[in-house]
PDB file of N, CA and C in Angstrom:
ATOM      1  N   UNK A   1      72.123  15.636 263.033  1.00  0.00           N
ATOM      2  CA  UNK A   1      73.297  16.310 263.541  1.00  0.00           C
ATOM      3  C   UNK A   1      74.059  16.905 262.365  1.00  0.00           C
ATOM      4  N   UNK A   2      74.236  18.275 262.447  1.00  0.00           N
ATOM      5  CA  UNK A   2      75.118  18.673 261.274  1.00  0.00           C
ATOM      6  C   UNK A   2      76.376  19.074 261.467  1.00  0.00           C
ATOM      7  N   UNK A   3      77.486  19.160 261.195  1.00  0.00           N
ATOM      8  CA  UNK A   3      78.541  19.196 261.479  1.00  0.00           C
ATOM      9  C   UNK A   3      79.340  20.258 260.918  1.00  0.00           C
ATOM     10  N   UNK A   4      79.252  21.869 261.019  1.00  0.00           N
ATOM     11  CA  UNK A   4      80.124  22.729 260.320  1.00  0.00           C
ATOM     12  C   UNK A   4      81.462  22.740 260.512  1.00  0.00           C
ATOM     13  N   UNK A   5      81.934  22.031 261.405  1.00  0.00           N
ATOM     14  CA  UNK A   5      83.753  22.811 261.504  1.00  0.00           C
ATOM     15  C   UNK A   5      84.183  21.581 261.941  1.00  0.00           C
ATOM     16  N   UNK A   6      85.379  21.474 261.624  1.00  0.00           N
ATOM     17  CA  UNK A   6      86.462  20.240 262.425  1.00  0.00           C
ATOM     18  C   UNK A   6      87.760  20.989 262.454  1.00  0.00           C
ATOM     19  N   UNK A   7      88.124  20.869 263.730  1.00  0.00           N
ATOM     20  CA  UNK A   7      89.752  21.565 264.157  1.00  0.00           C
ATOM     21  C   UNK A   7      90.609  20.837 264.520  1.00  0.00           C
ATOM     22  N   UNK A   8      92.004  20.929 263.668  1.00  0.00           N
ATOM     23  CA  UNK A   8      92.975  19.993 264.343  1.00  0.00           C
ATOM     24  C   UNK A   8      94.156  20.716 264.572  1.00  0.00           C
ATOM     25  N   UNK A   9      94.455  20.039 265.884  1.00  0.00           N
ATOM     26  CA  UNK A   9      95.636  20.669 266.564  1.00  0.00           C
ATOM     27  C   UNK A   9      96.525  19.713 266.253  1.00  0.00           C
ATOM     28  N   UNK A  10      97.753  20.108 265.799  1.00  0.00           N
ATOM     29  CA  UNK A  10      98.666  19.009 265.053  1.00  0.00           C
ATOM     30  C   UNK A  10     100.214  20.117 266.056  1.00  0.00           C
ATOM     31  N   UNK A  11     101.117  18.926 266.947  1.00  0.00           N
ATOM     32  CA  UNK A  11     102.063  19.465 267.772  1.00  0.00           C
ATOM     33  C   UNK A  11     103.096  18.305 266.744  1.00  0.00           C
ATOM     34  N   UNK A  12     103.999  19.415 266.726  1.00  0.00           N
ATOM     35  CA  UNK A  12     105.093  18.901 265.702  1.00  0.00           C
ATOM     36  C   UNK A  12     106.343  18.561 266.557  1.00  0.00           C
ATOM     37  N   UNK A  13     106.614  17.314 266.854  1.00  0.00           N
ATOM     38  CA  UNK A  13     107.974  17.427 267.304  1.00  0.00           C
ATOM     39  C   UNK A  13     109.230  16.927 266.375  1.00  0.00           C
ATOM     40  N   UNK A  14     110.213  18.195 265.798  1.00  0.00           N
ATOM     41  CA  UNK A  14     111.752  17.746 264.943  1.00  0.00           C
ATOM     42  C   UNK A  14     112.496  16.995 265.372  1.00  0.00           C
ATOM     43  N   UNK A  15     112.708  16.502 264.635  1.00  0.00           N
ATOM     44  CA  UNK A  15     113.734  15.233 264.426  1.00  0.00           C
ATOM     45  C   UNK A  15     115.129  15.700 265.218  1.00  0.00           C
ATOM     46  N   UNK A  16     116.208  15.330 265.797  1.00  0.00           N
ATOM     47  CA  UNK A  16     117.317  15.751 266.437  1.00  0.00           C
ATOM     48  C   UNK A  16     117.881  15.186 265.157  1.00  0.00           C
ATOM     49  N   UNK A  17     119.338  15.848 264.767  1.00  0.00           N
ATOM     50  CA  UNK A  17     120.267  14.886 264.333  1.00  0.00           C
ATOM     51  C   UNK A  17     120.907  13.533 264.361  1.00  0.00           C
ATOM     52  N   UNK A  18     120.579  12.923 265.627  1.00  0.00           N
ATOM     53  CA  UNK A  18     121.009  11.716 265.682  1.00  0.00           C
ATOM     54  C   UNK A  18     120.097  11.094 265.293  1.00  0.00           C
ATOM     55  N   UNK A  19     118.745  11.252 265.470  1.00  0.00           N
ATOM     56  CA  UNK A  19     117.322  10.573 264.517  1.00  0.00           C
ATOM     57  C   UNK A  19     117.439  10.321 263.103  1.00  0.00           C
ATOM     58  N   UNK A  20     117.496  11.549 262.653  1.00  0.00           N
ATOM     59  CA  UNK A  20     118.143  11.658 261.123  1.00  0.00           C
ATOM     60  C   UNK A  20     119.156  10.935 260.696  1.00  0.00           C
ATOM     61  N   UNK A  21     120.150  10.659 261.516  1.00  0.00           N
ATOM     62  CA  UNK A  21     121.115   9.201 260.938  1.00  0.00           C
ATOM     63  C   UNK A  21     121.292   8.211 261.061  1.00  0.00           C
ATOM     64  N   UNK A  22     119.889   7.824 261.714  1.00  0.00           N
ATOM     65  CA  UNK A  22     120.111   6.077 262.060  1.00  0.00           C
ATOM     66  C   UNK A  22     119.162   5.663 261.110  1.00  0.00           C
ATOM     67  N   UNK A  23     119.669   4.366 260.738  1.00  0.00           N
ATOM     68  CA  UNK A  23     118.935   3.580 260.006  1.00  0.00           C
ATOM     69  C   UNK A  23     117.819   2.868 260.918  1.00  0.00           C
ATOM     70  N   UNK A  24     116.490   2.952 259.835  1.00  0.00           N
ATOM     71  CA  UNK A  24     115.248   1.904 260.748  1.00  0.00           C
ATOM     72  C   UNK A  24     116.309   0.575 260.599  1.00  0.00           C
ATOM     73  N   UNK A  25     115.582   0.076 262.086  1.00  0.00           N
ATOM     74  CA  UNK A  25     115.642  -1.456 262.177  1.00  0.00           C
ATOM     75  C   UNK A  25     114.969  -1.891 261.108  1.00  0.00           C
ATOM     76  N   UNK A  26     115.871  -3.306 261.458  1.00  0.00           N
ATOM     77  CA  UNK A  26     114.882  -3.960 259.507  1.00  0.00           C
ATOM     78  C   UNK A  26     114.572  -5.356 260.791  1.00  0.00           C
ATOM     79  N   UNK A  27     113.692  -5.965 260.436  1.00  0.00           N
ATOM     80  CA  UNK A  27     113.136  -7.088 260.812  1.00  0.00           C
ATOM     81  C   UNK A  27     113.512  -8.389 260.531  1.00  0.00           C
ATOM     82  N   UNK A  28     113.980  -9.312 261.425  1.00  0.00           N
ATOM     83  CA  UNK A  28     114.330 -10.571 261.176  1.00  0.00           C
ATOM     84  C   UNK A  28     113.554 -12.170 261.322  1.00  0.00           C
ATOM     85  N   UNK A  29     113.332 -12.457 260.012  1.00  0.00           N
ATOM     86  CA  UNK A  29     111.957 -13.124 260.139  1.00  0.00           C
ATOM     87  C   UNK A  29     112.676 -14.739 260.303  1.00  0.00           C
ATOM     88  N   UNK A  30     112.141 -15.600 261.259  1.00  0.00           N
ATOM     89  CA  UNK A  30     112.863 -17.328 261.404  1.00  0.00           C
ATOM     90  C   UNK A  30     112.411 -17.905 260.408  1.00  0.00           C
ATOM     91  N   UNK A  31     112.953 -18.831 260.358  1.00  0.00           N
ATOM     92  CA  UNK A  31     112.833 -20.110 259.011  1.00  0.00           C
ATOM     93  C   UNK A  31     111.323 -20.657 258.631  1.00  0.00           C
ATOM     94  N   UNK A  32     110.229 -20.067 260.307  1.00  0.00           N
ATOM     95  CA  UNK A  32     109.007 -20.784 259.928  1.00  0.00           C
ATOM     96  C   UNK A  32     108.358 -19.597 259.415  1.00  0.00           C
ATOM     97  N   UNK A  33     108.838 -18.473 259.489  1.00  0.00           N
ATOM     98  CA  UNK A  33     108.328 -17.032 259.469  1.00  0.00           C
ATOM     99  C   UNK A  33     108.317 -17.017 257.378  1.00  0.00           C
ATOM    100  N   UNK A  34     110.130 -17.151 257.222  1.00  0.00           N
ATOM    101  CA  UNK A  34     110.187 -17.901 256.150  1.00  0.00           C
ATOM    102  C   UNK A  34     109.343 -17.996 255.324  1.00  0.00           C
ATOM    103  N   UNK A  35     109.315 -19.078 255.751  1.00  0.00           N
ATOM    104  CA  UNK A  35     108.314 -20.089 254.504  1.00  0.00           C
ATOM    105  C   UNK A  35     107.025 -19.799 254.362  1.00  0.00           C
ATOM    106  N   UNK A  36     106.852 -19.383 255.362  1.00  0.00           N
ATOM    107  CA  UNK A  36     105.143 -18.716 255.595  1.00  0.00           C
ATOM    108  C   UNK A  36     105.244 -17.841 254.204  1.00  0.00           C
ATOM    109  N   UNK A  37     105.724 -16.819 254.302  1.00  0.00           N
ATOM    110  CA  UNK A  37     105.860 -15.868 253.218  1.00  0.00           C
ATOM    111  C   UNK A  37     105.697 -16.087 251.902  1.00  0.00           C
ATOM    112  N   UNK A  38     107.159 -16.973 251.822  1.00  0.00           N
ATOM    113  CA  UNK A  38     107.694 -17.445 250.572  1.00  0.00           C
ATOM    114  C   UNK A  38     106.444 -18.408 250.045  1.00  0.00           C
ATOM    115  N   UNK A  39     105.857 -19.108 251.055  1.00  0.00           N
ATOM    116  CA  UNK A  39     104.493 -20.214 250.560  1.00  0.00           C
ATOM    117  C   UNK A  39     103.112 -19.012 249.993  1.00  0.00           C
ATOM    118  N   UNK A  40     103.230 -18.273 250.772  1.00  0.00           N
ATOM    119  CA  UNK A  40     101.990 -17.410 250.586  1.00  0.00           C
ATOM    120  C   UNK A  40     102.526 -16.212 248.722  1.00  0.00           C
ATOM    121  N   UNK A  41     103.718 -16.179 249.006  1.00  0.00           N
ATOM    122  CA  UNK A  41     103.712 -15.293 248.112  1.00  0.00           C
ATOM    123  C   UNK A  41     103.779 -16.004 246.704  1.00  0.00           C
ATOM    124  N   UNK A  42     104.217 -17.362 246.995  1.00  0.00           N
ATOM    125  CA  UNK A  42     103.945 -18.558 245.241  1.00  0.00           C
ATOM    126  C   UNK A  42     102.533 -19.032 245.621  1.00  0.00           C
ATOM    127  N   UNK A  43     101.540 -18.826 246.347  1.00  0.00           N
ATOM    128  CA  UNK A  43      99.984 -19.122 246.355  1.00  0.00           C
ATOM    129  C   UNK A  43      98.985 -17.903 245.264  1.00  0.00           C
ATOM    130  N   UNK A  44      99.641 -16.308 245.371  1.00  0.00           N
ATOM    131  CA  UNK A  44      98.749 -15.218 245.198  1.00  0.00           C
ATOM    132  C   UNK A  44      98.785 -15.681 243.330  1.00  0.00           C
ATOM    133  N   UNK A  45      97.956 -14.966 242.582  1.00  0.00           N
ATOM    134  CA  UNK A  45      98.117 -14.173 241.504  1.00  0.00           C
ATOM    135  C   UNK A  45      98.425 -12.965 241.417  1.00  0.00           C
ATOM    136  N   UNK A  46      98.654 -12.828 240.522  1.00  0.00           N
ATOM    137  CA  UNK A  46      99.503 -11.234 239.870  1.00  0.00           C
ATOM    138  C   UNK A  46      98.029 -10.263 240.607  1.00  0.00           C
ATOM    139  N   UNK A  47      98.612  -9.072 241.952  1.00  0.00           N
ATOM    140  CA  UNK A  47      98.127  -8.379 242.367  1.00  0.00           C
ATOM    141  C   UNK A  47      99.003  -7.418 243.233  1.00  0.00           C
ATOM    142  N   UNK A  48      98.654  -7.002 243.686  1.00  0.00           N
ATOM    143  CA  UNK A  48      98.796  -5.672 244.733  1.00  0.00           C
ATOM    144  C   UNK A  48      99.027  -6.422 246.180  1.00  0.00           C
ATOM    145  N   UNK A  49      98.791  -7.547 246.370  1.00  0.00           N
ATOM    146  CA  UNK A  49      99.091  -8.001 247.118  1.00  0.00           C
ATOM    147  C   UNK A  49     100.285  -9.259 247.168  1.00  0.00           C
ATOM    148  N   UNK A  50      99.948  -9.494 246.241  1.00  0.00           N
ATOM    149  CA  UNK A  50     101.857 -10.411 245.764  1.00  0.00           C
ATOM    150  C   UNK A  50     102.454  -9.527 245.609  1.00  0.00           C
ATOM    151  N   UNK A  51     102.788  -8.004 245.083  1.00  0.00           N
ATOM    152  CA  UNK A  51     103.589  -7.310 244.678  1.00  0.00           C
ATOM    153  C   UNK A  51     104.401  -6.692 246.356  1.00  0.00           C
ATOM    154  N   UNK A  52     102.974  -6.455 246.983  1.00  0.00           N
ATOM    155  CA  UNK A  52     103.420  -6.250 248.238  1.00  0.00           C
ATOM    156  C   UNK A  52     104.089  -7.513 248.967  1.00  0.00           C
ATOM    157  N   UNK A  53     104.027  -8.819 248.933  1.00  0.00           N
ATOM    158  CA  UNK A  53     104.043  -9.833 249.295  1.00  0.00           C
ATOM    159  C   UNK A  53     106.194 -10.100 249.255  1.00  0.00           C
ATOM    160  N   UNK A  54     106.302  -9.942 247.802  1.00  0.00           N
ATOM    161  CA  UNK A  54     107.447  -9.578 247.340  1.00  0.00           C
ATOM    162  C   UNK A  54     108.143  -8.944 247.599  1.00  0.00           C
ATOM    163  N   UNK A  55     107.949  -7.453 248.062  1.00  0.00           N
ATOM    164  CA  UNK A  55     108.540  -6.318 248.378  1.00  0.00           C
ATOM    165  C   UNK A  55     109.154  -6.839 249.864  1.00  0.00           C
ATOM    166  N   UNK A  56     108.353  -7.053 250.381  1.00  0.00           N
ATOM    167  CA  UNK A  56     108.365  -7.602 251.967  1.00  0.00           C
ATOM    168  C   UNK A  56     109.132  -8.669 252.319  1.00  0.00           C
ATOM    169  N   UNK A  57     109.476  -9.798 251.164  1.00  0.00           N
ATOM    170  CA  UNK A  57     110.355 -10.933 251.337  1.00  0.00           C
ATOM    171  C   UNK A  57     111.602 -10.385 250.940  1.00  0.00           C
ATOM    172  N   UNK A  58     111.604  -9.251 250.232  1.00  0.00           N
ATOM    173  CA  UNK A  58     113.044  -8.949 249.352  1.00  0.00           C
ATOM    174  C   UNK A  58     113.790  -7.954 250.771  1.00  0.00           C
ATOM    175  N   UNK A  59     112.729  -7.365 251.416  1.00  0.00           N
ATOM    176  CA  UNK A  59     113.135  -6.436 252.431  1.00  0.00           C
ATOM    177  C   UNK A  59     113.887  -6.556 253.449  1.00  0.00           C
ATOM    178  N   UNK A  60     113.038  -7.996 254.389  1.00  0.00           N
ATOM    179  CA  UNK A  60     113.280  -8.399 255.215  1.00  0.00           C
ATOM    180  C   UNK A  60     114.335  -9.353 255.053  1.00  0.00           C
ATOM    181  N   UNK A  61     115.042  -9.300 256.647  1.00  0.00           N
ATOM    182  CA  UNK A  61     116.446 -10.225 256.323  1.00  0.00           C
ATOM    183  C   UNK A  61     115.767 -11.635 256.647  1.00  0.00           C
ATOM    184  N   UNK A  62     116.243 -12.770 256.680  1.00  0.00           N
ATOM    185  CA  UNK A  62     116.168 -13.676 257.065  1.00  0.00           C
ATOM    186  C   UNK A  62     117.289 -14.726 257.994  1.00  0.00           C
ATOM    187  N   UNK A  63     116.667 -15.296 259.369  1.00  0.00           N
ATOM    188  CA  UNK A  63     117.917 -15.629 259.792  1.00  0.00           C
ATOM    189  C   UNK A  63     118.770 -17.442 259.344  1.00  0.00           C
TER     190      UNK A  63
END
């Protein structure tokens, strides 16, 4: 099977102004949600995935 062409139809829908000024929801993680994290993110070594690990604990609120 050879494949010469691929077409994409890409439908754009703009943002309204009131889109544009709300802040994303931020996520609220529970105490077991927590620790999950915080345990997993003192388990990794220095990577791309602790760094992400980090980013994600610093982000999120906690209740």
């Amino acid at each position: 099977m050879n494949i010469n062409e691929i077409q994409l139809q890409i439908q754009t829908n703009p943002l309204t102004s009131k889109q544009l000024e709300r802040r994303p929801k931020r996520a609220v993680f529970s105490d077991a949600a927590r620790k999950a994290w915080l345990d997993l993110e003192n388990r990794l070594g220095d990577s791309p995935v602790k760094e992400a690990t980090q980013a994600l604990n610093k982000h999120h609120k906690f209740k």
